[in-house]
PDB file of N, CA and C in Angstrom:
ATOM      1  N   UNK A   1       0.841  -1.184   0.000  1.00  0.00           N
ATOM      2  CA  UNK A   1       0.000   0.000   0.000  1.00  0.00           C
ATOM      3  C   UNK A   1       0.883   1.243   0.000  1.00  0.00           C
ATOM      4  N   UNK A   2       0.797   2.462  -0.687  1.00  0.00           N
ATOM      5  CA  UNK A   2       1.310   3.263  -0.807  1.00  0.00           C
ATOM      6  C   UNK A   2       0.785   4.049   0.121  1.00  0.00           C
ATOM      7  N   UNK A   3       1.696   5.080   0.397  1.00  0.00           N
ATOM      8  CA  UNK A   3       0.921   6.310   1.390  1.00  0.00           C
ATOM      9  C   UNK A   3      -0.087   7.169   0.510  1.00  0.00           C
ATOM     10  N   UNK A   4      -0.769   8.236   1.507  1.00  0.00           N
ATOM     11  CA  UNK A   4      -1.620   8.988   0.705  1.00  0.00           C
ATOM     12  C   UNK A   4      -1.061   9.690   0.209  1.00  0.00           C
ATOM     13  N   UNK A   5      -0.093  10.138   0.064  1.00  0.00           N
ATOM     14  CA  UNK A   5       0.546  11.606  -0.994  1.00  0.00           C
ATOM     15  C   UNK A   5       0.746  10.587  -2.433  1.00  0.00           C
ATOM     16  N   UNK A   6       1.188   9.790  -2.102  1.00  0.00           N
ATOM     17  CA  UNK A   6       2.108   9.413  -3.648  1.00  0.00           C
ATOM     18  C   UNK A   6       0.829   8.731  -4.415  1.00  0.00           C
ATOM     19  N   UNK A   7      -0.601   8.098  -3.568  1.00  0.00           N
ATOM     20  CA  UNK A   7      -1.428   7.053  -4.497  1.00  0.00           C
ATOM     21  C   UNK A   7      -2.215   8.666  -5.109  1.00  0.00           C
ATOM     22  N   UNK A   8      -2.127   9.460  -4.203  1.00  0.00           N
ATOM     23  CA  UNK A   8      -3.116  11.090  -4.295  1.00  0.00           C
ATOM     24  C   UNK A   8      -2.345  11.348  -6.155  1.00  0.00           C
ATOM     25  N   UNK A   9      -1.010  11.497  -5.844  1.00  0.00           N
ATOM     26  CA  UNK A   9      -0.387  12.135  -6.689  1.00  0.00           C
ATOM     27  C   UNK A   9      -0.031  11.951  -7.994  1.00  0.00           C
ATOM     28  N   UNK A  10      -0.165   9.934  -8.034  1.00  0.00           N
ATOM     29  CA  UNK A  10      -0.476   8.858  -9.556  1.00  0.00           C
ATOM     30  C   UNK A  10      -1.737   8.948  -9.662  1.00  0.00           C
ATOM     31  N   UNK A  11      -3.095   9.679  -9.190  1.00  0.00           N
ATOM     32  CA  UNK A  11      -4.417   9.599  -9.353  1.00  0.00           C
ATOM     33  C   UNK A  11      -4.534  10.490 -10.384  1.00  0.00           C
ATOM     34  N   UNK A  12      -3.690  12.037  -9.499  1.00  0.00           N
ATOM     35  CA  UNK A  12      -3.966  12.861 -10.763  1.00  0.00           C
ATOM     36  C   UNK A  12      -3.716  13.197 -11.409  1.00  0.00           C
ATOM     37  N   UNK A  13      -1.963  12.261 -11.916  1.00  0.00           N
ATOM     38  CA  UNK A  13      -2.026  11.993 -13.355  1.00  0.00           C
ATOM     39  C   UNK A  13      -2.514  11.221 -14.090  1.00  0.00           C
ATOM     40  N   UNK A  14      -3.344  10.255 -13.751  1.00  0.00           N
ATOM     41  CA  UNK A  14      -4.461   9.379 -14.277  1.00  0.00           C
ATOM     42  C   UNK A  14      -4.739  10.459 -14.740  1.00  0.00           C
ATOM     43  N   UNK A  15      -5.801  10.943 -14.188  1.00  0.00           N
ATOM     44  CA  UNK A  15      -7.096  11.947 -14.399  1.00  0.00           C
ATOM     45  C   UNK A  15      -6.793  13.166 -15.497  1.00  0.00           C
ATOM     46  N   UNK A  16      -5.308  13.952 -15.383  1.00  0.00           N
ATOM     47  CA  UNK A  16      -4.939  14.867 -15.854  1.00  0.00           C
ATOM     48  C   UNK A  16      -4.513  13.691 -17.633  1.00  0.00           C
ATOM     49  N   UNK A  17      -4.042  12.737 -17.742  1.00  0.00           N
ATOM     50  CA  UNK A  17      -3.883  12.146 -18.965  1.00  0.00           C
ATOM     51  C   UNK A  17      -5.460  11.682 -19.639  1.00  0.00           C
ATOM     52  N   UNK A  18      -6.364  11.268 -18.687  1.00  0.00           N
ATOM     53  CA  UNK A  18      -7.616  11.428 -19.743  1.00  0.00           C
ATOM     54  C   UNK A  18      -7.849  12.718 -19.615  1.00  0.00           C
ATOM     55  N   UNK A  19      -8.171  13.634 -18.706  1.00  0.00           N
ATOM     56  CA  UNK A  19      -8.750  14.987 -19.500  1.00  0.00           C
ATOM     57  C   UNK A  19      -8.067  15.110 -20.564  1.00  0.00           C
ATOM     58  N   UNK A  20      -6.691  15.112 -20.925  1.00  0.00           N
ATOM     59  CA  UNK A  20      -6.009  15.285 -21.769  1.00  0.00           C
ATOM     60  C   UNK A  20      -6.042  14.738 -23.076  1.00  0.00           C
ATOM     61  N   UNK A  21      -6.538  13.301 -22.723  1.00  0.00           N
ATOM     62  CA  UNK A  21      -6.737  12.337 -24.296  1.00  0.00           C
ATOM     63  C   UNK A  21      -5.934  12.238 -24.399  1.00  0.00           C
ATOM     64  N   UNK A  22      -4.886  11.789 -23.231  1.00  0.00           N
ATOM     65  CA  UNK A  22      -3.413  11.148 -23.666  1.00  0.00           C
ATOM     66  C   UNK A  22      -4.021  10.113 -23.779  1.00  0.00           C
ATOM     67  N   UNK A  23      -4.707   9.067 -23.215  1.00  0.00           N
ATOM     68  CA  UNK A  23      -5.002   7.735 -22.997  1.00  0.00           C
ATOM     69  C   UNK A  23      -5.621   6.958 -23.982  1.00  0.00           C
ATOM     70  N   UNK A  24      -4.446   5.744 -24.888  1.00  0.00           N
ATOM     71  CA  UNK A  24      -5.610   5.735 -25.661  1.00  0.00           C
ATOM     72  C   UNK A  24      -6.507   4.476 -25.686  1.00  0.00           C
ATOM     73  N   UNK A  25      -7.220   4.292 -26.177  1.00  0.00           N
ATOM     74  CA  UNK A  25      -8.602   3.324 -25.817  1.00  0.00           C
ATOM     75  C   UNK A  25      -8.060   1.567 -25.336  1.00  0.00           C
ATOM     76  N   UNK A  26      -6.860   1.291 -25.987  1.00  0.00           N
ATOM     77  CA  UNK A  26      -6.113   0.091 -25.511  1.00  0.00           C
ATOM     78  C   UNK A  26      -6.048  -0.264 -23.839  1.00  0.00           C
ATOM     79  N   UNK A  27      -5.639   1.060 -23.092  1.00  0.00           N
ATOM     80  CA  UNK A  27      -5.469   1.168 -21.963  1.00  0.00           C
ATOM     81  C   UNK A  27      -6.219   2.100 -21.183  1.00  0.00           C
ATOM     82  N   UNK A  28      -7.485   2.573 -21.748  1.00  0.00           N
ATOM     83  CA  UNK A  28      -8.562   2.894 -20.811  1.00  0.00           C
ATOM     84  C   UNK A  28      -8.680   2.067 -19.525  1.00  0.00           C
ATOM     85  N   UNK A  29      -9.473   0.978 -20.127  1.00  0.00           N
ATOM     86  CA  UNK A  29      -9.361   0.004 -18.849  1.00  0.00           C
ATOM     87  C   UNK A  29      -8.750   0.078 -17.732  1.00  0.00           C
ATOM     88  N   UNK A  30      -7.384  -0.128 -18.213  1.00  0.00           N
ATOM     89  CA  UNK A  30      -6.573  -0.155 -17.492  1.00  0.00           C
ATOM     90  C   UNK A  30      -6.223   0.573 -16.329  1.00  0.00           C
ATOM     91  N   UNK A  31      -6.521   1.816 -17.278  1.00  0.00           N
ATOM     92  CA  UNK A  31      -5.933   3.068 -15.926  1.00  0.00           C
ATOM     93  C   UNK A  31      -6.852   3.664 -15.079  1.00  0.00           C
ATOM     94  N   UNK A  32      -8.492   3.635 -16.155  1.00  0.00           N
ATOM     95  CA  UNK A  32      -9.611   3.843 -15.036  1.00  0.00           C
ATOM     96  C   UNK A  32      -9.943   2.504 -14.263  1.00  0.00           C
ATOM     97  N   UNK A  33      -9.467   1.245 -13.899  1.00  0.00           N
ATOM     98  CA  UNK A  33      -9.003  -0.060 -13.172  1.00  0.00           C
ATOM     99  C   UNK A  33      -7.976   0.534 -12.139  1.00  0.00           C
ATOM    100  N   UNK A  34      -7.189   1.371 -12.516  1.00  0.00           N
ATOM    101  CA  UNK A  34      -5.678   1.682 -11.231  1.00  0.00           C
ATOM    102  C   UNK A  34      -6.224   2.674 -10.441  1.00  0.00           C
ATOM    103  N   UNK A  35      -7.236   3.745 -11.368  1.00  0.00           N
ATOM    104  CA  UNK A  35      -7.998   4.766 -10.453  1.00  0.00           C
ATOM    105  C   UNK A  35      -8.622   4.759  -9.602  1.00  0.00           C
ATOM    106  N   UNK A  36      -9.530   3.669  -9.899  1.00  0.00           N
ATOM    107  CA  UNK A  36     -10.409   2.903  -8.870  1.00  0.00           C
ATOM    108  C   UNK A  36      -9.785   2.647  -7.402  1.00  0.00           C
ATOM    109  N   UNK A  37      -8.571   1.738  -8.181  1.00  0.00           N
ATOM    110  CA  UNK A  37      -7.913   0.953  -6.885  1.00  0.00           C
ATOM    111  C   UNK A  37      -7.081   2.626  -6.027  1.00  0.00           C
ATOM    112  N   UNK A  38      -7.039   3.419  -6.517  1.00  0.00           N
ATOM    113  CA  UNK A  38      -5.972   4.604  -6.029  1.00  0.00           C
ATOM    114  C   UNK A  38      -7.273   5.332  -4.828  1.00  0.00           C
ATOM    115  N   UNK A  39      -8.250   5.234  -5.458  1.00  0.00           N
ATOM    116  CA  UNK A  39      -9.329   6.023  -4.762  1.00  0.00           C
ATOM    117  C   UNK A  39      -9.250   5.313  -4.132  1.00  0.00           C
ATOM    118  N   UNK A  40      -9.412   3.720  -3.812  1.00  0.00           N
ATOM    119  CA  UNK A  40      -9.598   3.168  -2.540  1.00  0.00           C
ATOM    120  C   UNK A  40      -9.090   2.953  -1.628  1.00  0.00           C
ATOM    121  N   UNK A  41      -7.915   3.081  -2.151  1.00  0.00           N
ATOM    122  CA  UNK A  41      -6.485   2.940  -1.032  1.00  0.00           C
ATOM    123  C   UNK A  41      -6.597   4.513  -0.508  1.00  0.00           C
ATOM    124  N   UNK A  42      -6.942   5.708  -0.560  1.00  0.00           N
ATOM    125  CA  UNK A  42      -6.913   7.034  -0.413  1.00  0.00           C
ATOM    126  C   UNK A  42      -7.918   6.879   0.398  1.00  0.00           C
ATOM    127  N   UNK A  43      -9.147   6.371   0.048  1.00  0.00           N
ATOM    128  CA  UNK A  43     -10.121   6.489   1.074  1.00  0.00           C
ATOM    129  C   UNK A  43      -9.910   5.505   2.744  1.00  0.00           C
ATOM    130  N   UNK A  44      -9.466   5.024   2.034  1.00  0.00           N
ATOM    131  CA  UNK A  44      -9.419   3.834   3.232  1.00  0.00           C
ATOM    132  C   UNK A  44      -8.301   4.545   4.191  1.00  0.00           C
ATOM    133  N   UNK A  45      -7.111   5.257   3.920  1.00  0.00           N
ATOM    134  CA  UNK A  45      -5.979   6.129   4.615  1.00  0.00           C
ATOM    135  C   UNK A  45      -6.970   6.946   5.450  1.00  0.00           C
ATOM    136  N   UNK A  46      -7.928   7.764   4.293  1.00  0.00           N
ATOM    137  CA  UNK A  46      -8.685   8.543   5.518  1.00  0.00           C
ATOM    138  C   UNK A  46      -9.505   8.120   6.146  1.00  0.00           C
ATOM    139  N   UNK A  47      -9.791   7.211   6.174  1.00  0.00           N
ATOM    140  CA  UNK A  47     -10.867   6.834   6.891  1.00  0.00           C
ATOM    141  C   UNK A  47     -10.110   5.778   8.241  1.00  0.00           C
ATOM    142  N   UNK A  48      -8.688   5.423   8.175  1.00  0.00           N
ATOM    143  CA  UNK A  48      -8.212   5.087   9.346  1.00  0.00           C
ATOM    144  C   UNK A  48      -7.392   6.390  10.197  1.00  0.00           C
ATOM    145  N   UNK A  49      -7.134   7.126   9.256  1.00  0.00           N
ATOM    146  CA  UNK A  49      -6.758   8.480  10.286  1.00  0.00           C
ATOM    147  C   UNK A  49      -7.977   9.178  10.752  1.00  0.00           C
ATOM    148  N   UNK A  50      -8.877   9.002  10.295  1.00  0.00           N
ATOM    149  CA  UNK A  50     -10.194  10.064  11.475  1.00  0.00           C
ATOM    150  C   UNK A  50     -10.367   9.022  12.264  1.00  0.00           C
ATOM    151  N   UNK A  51     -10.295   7.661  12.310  1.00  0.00           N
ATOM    152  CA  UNK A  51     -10.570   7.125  12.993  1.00  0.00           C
ATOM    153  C   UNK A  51      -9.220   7.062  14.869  1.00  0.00           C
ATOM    154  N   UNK A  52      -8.456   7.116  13.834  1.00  0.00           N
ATOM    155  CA  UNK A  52      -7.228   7.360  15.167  1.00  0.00           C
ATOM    156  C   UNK A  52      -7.325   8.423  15.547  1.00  0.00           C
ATOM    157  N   UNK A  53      -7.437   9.924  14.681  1.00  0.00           N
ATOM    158  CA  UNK A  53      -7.714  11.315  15.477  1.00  0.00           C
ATOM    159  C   UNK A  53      -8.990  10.948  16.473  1.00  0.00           C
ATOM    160  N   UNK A  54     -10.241  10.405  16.151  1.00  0.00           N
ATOM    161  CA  UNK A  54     -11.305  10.203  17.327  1.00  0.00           C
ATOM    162  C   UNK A  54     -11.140   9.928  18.430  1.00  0.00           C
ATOM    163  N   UNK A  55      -9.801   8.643  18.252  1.00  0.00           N
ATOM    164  CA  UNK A  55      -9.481   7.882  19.464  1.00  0.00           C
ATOM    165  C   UNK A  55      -8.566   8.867  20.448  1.00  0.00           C
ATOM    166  N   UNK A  56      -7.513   9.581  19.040  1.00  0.00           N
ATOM    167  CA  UNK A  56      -6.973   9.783  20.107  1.00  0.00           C
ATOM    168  C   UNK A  56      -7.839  11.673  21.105  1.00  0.00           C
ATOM    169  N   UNK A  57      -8.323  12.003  20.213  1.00  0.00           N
ATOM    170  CA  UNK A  57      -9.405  13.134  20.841  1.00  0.00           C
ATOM    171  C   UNK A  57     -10.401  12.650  22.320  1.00  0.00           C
ATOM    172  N   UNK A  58     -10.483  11.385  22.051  1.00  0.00           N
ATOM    173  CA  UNK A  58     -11.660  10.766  22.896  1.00  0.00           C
ATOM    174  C   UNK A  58     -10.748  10.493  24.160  1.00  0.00           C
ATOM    175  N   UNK A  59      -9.554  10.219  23.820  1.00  0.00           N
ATOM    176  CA  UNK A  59      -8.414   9.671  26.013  1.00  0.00           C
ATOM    177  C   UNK A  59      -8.226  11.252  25.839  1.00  0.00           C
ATOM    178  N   UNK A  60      -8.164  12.197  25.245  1.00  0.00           N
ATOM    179  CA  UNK A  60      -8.010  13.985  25.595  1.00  0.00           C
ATOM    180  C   UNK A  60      -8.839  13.749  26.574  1.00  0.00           C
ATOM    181  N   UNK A  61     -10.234  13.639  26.340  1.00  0.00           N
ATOM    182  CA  UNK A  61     -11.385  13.569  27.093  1.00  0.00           C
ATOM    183  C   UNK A  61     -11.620  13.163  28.144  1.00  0.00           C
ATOM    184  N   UNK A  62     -11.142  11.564  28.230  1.00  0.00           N
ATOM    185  CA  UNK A  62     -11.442  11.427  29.278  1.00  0.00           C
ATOM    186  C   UNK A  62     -10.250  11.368  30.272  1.00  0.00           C
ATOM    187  N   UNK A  63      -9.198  12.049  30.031  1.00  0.00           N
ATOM    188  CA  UNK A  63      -7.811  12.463  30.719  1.00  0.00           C
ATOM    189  C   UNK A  63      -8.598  13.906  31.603  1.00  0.00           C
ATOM    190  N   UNK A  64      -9.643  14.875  31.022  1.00  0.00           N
ATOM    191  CA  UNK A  64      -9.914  15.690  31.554  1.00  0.00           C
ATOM    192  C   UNK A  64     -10.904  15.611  32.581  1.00  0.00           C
TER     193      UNK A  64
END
């Protein structure tokens, strides 16, 4: 699994090569297939860091 900067940062040159119509129809698939997987690995990063900021916000709490 890559971190979030670098899967963030091959996403949007995905994205920036089809707006572009670099991509051509051989490897559509392909790269909207890696996009997919880039979004999910991105989501899933954030969605275990709010989950550790909660935790760790929540012993703030009850430390007070």
């Amino acid at each position: 699994m890559k971190n979030y900067n670098t899967a963030l940062k091959e996403l949007e040159k995905i994205v920036e090569d089809l707006e572009r119509g670099e991509v051509s129809v051989d490897v559509l698939v392909s790269k909207v297939r890696r996009a997919s997987e880039l979004i999910r690995q991105c989501k899933g990063i954030l969605r275990d860091t709010s989950e550790e900021i909660e935790k760790v916000i929540g012993g703030m709490d009850k430390e007070e």
